[in-house]
PDB file of N, CA and C in Angstrom:
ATOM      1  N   UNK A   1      76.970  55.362 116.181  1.00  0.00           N
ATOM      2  CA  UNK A   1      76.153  56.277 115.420  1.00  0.00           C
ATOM      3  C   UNK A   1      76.300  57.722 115.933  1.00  0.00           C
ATOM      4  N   UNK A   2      76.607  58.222 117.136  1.00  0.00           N
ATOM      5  CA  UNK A   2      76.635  59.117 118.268  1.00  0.00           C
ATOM      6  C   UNK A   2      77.784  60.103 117.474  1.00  0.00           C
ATOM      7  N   UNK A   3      78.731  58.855 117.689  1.00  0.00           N
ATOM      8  CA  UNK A   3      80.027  59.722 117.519  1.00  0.00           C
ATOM      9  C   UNK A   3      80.112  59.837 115.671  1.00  0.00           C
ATOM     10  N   UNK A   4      79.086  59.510 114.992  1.00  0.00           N
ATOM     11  CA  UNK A   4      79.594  60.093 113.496  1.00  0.00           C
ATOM     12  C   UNK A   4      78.822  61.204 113.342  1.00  0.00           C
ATOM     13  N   UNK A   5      77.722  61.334 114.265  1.00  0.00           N
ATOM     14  CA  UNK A   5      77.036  62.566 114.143  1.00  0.00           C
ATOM     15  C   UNK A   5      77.832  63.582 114.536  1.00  0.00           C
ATOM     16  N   UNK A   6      78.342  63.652 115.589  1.00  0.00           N
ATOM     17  CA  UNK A   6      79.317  64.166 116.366  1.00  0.00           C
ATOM     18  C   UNK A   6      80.835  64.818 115.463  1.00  0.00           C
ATOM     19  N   UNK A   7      81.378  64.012 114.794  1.00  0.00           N
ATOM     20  CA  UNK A   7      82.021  63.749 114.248  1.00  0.00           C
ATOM     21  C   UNK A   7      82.029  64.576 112.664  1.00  0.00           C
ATOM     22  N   UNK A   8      80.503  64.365 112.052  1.00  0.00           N
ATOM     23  CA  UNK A   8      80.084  65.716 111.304  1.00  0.00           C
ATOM     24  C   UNK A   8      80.120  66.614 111.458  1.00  0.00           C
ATOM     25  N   UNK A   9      79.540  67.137 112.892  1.00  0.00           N
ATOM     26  CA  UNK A   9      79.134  68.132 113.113  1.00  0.00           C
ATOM     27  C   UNK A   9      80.657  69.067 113.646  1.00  0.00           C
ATOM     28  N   UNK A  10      81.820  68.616 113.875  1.00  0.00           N
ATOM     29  CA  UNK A  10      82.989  68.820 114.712  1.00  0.00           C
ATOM     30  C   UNK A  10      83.526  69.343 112.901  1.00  0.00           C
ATOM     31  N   UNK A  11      83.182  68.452 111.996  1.00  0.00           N
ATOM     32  CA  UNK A  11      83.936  69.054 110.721  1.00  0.00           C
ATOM     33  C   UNK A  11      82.998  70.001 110.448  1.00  0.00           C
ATOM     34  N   UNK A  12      82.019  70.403 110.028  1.00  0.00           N
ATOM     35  CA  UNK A  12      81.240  71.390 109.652  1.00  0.00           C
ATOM     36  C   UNK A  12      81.095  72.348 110.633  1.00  0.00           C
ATOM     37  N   UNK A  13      81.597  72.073 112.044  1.00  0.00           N
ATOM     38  CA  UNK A  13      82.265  73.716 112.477  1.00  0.00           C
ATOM     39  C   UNK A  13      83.828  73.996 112.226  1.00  0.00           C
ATOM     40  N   UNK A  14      84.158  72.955 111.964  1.00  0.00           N
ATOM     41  CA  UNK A  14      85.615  73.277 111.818  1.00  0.00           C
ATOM     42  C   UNK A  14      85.927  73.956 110.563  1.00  0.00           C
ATOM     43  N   UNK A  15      85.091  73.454 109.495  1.00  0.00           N
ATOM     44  CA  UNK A  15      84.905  74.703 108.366  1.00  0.00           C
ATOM     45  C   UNK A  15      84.476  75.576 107.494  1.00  0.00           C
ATOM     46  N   UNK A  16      83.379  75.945 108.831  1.00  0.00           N
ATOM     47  CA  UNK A  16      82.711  77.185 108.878  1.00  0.00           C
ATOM     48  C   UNK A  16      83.982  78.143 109.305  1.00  0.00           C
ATOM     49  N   UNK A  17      84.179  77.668 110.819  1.00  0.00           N
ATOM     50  CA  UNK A  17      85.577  78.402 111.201  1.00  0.00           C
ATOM     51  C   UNK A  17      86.629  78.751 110.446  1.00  0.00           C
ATOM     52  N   UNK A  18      87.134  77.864 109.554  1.00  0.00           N
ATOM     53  CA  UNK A  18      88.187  78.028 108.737  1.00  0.00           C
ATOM     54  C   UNK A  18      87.475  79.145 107.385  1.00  0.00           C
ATOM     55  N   UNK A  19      86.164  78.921 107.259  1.00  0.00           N
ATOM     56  CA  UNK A  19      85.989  80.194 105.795  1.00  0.00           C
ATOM     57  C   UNK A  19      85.597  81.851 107.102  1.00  0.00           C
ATOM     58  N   UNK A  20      85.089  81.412 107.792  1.00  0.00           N
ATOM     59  CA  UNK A  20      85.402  82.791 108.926  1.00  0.00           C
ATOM     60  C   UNK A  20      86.639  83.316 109.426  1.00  0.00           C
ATOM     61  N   UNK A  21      87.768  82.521 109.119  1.00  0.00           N
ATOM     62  CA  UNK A  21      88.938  82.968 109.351  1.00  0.00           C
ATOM     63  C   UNK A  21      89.891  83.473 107.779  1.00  0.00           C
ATOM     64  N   UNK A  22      89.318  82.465 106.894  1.00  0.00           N
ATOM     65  CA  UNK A  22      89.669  83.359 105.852  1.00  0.00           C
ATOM     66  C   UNK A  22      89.045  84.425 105.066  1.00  0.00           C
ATOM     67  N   UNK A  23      87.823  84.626 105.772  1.00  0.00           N
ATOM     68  CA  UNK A  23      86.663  86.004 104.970  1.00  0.00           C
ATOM     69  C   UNK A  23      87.631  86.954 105.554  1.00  0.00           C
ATOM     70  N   UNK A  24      87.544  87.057 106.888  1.00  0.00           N
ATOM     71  CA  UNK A  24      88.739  87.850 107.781  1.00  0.00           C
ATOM     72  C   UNK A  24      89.725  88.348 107.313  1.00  0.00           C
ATOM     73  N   UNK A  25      90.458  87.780 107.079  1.00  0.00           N
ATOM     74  CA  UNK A  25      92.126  88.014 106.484  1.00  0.00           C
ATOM     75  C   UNK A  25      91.868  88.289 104.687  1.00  0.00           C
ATOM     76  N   UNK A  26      91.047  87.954 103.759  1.00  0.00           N
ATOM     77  CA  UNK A  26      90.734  88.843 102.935  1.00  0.00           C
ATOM     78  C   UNK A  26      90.311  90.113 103.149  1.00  0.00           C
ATOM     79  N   UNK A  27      89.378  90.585 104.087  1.00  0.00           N
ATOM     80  CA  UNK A  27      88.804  92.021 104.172  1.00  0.00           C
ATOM     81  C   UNK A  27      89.862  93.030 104.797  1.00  0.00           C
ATOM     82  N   UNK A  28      90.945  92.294 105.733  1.00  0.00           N
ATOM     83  CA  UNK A  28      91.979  92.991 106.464  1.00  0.00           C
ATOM     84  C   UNK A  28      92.935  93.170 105.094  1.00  0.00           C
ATOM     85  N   UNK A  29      93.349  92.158 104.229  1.00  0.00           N
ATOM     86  CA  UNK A  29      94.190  92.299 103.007  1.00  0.00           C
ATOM     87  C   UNK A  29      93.919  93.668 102.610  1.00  0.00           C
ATOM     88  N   UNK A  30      92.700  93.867 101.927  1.00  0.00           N
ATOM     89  CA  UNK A  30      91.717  94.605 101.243  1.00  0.00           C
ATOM     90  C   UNK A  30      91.483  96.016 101.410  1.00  0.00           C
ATOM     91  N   UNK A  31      91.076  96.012 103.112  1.00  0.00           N
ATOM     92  CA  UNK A  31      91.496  97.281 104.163  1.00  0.00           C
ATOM     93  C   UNK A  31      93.226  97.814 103.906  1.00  0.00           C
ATOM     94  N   UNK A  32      93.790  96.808 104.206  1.00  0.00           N
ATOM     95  CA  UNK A  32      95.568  97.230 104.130  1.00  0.00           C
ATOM     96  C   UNK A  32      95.623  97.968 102.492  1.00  0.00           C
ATOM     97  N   UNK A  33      94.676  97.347 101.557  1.00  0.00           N
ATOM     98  CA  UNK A  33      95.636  98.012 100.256  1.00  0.00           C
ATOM     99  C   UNK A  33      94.776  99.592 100.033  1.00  0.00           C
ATOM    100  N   UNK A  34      93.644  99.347 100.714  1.00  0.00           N
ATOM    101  CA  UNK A  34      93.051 100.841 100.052  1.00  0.00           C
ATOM    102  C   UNK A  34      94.096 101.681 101.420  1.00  0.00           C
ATOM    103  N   UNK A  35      94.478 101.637 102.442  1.00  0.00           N
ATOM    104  CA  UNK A  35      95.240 102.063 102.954  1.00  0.00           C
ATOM    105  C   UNK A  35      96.085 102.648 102.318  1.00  0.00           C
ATOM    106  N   UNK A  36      96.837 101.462 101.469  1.00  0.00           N
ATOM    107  CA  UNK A  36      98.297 101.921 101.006  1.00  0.00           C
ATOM    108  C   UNK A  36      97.620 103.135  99.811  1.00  0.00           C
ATOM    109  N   UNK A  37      96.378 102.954  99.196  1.00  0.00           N
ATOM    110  CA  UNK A  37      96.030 103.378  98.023  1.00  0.00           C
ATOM    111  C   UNK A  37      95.817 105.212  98.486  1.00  0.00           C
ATOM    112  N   UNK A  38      95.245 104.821  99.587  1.00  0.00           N
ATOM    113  CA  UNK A  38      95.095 106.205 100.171  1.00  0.00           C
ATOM    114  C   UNK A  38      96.171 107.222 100.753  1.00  0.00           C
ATOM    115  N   UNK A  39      97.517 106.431 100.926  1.00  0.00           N
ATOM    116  CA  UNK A  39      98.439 107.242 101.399  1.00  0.00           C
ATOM    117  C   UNK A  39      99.295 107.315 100.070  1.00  0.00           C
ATOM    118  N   UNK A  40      99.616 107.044  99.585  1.00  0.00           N
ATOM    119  CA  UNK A  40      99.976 106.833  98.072  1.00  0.00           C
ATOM    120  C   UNK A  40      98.798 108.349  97.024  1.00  0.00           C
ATOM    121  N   UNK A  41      98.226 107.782  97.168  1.00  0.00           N
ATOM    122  CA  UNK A  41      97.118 109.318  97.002  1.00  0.00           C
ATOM    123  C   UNK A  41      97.836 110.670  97.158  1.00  0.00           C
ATOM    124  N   UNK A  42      97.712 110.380  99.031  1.00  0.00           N
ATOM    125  CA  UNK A  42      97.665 111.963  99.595  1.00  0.00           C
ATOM    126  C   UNK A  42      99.217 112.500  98.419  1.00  0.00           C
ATOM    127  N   UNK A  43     100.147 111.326  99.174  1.00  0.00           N
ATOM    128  CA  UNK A  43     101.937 111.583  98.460  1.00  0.00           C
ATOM    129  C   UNK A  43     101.644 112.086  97.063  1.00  0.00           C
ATOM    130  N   UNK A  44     100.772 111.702  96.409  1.00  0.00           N
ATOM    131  CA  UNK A  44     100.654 112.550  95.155  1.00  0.00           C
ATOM    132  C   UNK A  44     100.212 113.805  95.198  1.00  0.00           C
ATOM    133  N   UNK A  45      99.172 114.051  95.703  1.00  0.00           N
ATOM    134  CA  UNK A  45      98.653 115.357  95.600  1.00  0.00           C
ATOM    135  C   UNK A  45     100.052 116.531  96.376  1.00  0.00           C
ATOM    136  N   UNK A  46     100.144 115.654  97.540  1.00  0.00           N
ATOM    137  CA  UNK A  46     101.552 116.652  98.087  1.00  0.00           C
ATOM    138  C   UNK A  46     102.323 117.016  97.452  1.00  0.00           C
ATOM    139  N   UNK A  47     102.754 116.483  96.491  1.00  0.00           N
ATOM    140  CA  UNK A  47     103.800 116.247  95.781  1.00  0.00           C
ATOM    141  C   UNK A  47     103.723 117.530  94.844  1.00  0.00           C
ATOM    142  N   UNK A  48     102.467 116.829  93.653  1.00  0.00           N
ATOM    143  CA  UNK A  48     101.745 118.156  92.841  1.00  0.00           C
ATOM    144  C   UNK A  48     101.847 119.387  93.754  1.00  0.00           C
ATOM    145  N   UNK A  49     101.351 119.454  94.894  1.00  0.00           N
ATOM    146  CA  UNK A  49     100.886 121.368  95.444  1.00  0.00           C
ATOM    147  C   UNK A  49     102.639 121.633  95.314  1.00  0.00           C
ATOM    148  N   UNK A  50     103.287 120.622  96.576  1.00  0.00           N
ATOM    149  CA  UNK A  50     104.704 121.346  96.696  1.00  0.00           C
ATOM    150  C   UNK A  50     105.376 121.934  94.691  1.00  0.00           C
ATOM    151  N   UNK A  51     105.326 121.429  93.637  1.00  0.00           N
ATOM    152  CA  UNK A  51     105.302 121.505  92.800  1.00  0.00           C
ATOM    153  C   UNK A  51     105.318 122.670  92.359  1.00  0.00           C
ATOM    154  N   UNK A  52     103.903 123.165  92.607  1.00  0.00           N
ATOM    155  CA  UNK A  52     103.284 123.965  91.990  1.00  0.00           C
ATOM    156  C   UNK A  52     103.502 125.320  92.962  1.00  0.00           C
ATOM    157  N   UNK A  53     103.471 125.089  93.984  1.00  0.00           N
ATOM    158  CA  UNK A  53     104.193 126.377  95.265  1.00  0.00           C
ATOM    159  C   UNK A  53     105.993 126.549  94.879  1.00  0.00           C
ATOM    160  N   UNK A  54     106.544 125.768  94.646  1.00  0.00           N
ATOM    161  CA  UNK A  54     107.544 126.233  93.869  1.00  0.00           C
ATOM    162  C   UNK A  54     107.830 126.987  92.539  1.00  0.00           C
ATOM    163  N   UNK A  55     107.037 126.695  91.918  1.00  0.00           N
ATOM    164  CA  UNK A  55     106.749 127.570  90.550  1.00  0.00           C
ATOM    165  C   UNK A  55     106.560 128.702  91.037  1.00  0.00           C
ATOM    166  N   UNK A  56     105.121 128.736  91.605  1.00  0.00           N
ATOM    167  CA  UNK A  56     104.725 130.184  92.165  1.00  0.00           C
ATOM    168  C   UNK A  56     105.704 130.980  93.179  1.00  0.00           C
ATOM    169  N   UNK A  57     106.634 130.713  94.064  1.00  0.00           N
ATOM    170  CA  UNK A  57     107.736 131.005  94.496  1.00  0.00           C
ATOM    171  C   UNK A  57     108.930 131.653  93.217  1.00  0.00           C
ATOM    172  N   UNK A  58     109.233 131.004  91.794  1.00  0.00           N
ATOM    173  CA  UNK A  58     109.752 131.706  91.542  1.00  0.00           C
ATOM    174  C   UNK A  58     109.635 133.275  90.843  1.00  0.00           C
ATOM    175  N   UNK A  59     110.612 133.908  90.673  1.00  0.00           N
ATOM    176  CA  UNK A  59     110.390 135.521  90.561  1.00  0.00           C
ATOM    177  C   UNK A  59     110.118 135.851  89.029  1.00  0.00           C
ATOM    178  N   UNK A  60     109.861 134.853  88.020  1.00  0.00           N
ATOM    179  CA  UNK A  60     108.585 135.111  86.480  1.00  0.00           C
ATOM    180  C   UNK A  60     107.148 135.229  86.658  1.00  0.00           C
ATOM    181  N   UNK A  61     106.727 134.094  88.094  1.00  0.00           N
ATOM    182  CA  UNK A  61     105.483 133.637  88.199  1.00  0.00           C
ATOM    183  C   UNK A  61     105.026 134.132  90.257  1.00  0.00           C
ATOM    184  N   UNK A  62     106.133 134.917  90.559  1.00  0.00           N
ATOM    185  CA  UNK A  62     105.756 135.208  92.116  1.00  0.00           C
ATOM    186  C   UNK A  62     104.791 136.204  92.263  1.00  0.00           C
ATOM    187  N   UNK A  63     103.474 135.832  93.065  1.00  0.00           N
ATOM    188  CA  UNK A  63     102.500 136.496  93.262  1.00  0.00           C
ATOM    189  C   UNK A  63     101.495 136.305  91.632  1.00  0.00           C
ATOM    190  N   UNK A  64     101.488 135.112  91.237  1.00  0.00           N
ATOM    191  CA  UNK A  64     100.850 135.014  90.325  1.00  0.00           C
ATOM    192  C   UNK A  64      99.289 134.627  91.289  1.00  0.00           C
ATOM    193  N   UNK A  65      98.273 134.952  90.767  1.00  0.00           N
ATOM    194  CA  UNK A  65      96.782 134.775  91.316  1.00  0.00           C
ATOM    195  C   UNK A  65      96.156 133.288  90.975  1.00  0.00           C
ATOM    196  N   UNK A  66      96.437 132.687  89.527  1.00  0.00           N
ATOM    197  CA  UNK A  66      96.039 131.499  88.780  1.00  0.00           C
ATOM    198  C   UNK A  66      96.834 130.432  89.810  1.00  0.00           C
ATOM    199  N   UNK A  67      98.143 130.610  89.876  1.00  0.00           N
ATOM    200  CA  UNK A  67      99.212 129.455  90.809  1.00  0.00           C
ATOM    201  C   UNK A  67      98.812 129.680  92.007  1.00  0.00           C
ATOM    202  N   UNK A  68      98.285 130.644  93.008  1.00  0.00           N
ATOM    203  CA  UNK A  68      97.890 130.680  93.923  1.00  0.00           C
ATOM    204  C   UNK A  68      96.589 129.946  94.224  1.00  0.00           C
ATOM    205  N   UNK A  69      95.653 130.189  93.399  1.00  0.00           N
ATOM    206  CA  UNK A  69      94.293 129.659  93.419  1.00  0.00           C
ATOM    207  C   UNK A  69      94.735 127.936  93.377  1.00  0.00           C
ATOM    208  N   UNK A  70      95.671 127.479  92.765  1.00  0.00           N
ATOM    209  CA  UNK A  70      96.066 125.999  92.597  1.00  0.00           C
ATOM    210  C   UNK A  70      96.879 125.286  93.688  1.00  0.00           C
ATOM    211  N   UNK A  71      97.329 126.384  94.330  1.00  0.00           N
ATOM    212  CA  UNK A  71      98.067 125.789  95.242  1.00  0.00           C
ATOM    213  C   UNK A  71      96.629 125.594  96.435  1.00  0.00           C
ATOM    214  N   UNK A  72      95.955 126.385  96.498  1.00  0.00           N
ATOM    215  CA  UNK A  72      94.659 126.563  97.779  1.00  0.00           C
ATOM    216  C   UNK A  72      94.073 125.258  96.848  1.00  0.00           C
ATOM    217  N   UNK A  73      94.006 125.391  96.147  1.00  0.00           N
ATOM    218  CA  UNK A  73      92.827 123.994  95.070  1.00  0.00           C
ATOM    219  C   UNK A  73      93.565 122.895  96.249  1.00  0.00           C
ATOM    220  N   UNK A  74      94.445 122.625  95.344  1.00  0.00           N
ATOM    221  CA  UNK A  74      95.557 121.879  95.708  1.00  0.00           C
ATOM    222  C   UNK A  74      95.619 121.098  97.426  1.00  0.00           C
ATOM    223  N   UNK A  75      95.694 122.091  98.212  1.00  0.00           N
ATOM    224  CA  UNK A  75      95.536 121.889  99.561  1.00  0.00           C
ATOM    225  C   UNK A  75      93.878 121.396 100.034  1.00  0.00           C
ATOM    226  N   UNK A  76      93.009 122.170  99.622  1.00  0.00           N
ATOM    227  CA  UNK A  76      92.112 121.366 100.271  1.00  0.00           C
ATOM    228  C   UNK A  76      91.803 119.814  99.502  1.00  0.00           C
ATOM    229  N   UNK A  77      91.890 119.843  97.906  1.00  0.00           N
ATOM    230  CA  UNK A  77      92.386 118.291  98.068  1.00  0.00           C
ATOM    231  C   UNK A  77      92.751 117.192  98.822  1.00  0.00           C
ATOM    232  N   UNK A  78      93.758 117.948  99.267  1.00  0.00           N
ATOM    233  CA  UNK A  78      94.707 117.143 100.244  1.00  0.00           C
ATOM    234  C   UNK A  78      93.697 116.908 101.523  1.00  0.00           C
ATOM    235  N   UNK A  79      93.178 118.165 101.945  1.00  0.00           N
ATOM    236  CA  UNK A  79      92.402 117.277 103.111  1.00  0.00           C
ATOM    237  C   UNK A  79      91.277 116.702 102.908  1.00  0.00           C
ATOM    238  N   UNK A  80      90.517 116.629 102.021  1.00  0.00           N
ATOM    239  CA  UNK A  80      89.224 115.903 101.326  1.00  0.00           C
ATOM    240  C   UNK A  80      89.708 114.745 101.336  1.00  0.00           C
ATOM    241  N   UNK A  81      90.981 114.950 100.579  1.00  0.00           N
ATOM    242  CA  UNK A  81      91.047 112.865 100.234  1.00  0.00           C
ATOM    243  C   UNK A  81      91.564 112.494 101.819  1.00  0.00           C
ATOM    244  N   UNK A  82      91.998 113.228 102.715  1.00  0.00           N
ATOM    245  CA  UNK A  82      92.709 112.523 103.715  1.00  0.00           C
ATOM    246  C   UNK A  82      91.336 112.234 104.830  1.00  0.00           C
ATOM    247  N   UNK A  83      90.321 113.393 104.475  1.00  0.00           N
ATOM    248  CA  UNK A  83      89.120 113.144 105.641  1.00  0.00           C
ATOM    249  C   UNK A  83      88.661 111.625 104.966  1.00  0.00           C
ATOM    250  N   UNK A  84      88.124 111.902 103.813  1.00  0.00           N
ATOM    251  CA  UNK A  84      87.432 110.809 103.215  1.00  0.00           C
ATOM    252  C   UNK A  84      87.909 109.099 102.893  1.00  0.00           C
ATOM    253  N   UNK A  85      89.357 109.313 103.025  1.00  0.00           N
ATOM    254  CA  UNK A  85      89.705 108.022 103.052  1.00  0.00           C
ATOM    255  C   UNK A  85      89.362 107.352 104.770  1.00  0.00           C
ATOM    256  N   UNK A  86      89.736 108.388 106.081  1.00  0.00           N
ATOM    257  CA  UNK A  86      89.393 108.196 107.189  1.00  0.00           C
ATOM    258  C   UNK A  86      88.699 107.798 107.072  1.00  0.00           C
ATOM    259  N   UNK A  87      87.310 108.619 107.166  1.00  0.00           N
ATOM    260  CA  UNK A  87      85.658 107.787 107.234  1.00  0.00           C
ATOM    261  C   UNK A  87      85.327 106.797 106.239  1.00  0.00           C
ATOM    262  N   UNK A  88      86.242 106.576 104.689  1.00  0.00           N
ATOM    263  CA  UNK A  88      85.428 105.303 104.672  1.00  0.00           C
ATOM    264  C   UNK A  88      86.408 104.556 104.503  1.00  0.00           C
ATOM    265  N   UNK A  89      87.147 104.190 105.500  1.00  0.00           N
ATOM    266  CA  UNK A  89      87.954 103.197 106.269  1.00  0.00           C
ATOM    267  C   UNK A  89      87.190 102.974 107.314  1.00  0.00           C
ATOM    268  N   UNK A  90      86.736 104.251 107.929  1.00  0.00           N
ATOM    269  CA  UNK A  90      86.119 103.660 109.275  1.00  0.00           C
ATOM    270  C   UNK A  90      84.533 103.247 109.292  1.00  0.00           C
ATOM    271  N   UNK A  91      84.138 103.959 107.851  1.00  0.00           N
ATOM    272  CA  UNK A  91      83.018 102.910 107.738  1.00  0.00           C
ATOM    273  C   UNK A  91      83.283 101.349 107.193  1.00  0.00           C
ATOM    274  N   UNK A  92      83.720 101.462 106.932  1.00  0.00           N
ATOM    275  CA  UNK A  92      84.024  99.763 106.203  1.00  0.00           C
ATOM    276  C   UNK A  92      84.064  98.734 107.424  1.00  0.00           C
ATOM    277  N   UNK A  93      84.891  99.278 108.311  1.00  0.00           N
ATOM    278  CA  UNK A  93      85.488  98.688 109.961  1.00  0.00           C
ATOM    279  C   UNK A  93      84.395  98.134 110.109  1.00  0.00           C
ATOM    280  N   UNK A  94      83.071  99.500 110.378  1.00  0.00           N
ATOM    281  CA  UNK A  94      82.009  99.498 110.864  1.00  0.00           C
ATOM    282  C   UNK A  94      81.305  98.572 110.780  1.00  0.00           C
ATOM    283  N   UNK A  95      80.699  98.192 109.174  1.00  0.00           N
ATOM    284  CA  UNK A  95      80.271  97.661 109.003  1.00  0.00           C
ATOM    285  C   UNK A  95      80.480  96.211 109.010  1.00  0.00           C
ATOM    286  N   UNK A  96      82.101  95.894 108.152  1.00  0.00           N
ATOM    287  CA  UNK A  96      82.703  94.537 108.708  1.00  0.00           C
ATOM    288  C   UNK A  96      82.687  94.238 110.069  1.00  0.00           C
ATOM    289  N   UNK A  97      82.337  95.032 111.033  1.00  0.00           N
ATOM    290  CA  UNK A  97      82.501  94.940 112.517  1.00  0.00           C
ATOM    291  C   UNK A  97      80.561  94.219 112.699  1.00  0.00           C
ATOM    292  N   UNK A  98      79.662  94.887 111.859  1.00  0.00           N
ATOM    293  CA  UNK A  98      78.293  94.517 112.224  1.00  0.00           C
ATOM    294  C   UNK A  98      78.430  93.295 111.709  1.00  0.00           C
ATOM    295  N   UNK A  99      78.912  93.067 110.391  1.00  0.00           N
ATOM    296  CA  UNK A  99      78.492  91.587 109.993  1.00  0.00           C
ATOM    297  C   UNK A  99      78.826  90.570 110.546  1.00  0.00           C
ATOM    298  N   UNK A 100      80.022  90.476 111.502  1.00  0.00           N
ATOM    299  CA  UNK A 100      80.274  89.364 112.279  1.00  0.00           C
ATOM    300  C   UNK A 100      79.750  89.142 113.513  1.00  0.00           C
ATOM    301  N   UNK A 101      79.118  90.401 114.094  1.00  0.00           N
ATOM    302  CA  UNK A 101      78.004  89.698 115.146  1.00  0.00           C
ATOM    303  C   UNK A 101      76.800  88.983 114.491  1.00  0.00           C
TER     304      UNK A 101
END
């Protein structure tokens, strides 16, 4: 009788463990793609300013004020999405980090 209690109880940690090991490796999946989503991002916006600093570089549109203002747009973009993907990556950590204690 000992050992079927035993014996339950050895499977019902064994897969608890096993959905704690796969909650895990979904949220790390999950983490990895807003990653990719976020660097994939920035590469766009870079992409657009360099773009658009070339235009304004050439000599129809050099020292234009409108392409200038877009290229500054442009750039702090770039660091908004790059702060903000940081912190909420590192909140997410955070919090996936509280729920498993």
């Amino acid at each position: 009788m000992l050992s079927i209690i035993l014996s339950l109880i050895l499977a019902a940690l064994l897969g608890v463990l096993f959905l704690g090991v796969w909650y895990i490796r979904q949220l790390l999946v999950l983490l990895r793609d807003m990653e990719d989503t976020k660097e994939d991002l920035l590469f766009r916006v870079a992409d657009f300013s360099a773009h658009v600093k070339s235009l304004h570089e050439m000599e129809m549109f050099y020292g234009d004020q409108t392409l200038g203002g877009l290229i500054e747009h442009s750039r702090d973009l770039t660091e908004f999405l790059d702060h903000w993907g940081t912190h909420f990556i590192q909140q997410e950590e955070e919090e996936t980090l509280g729920e498993e204690v």
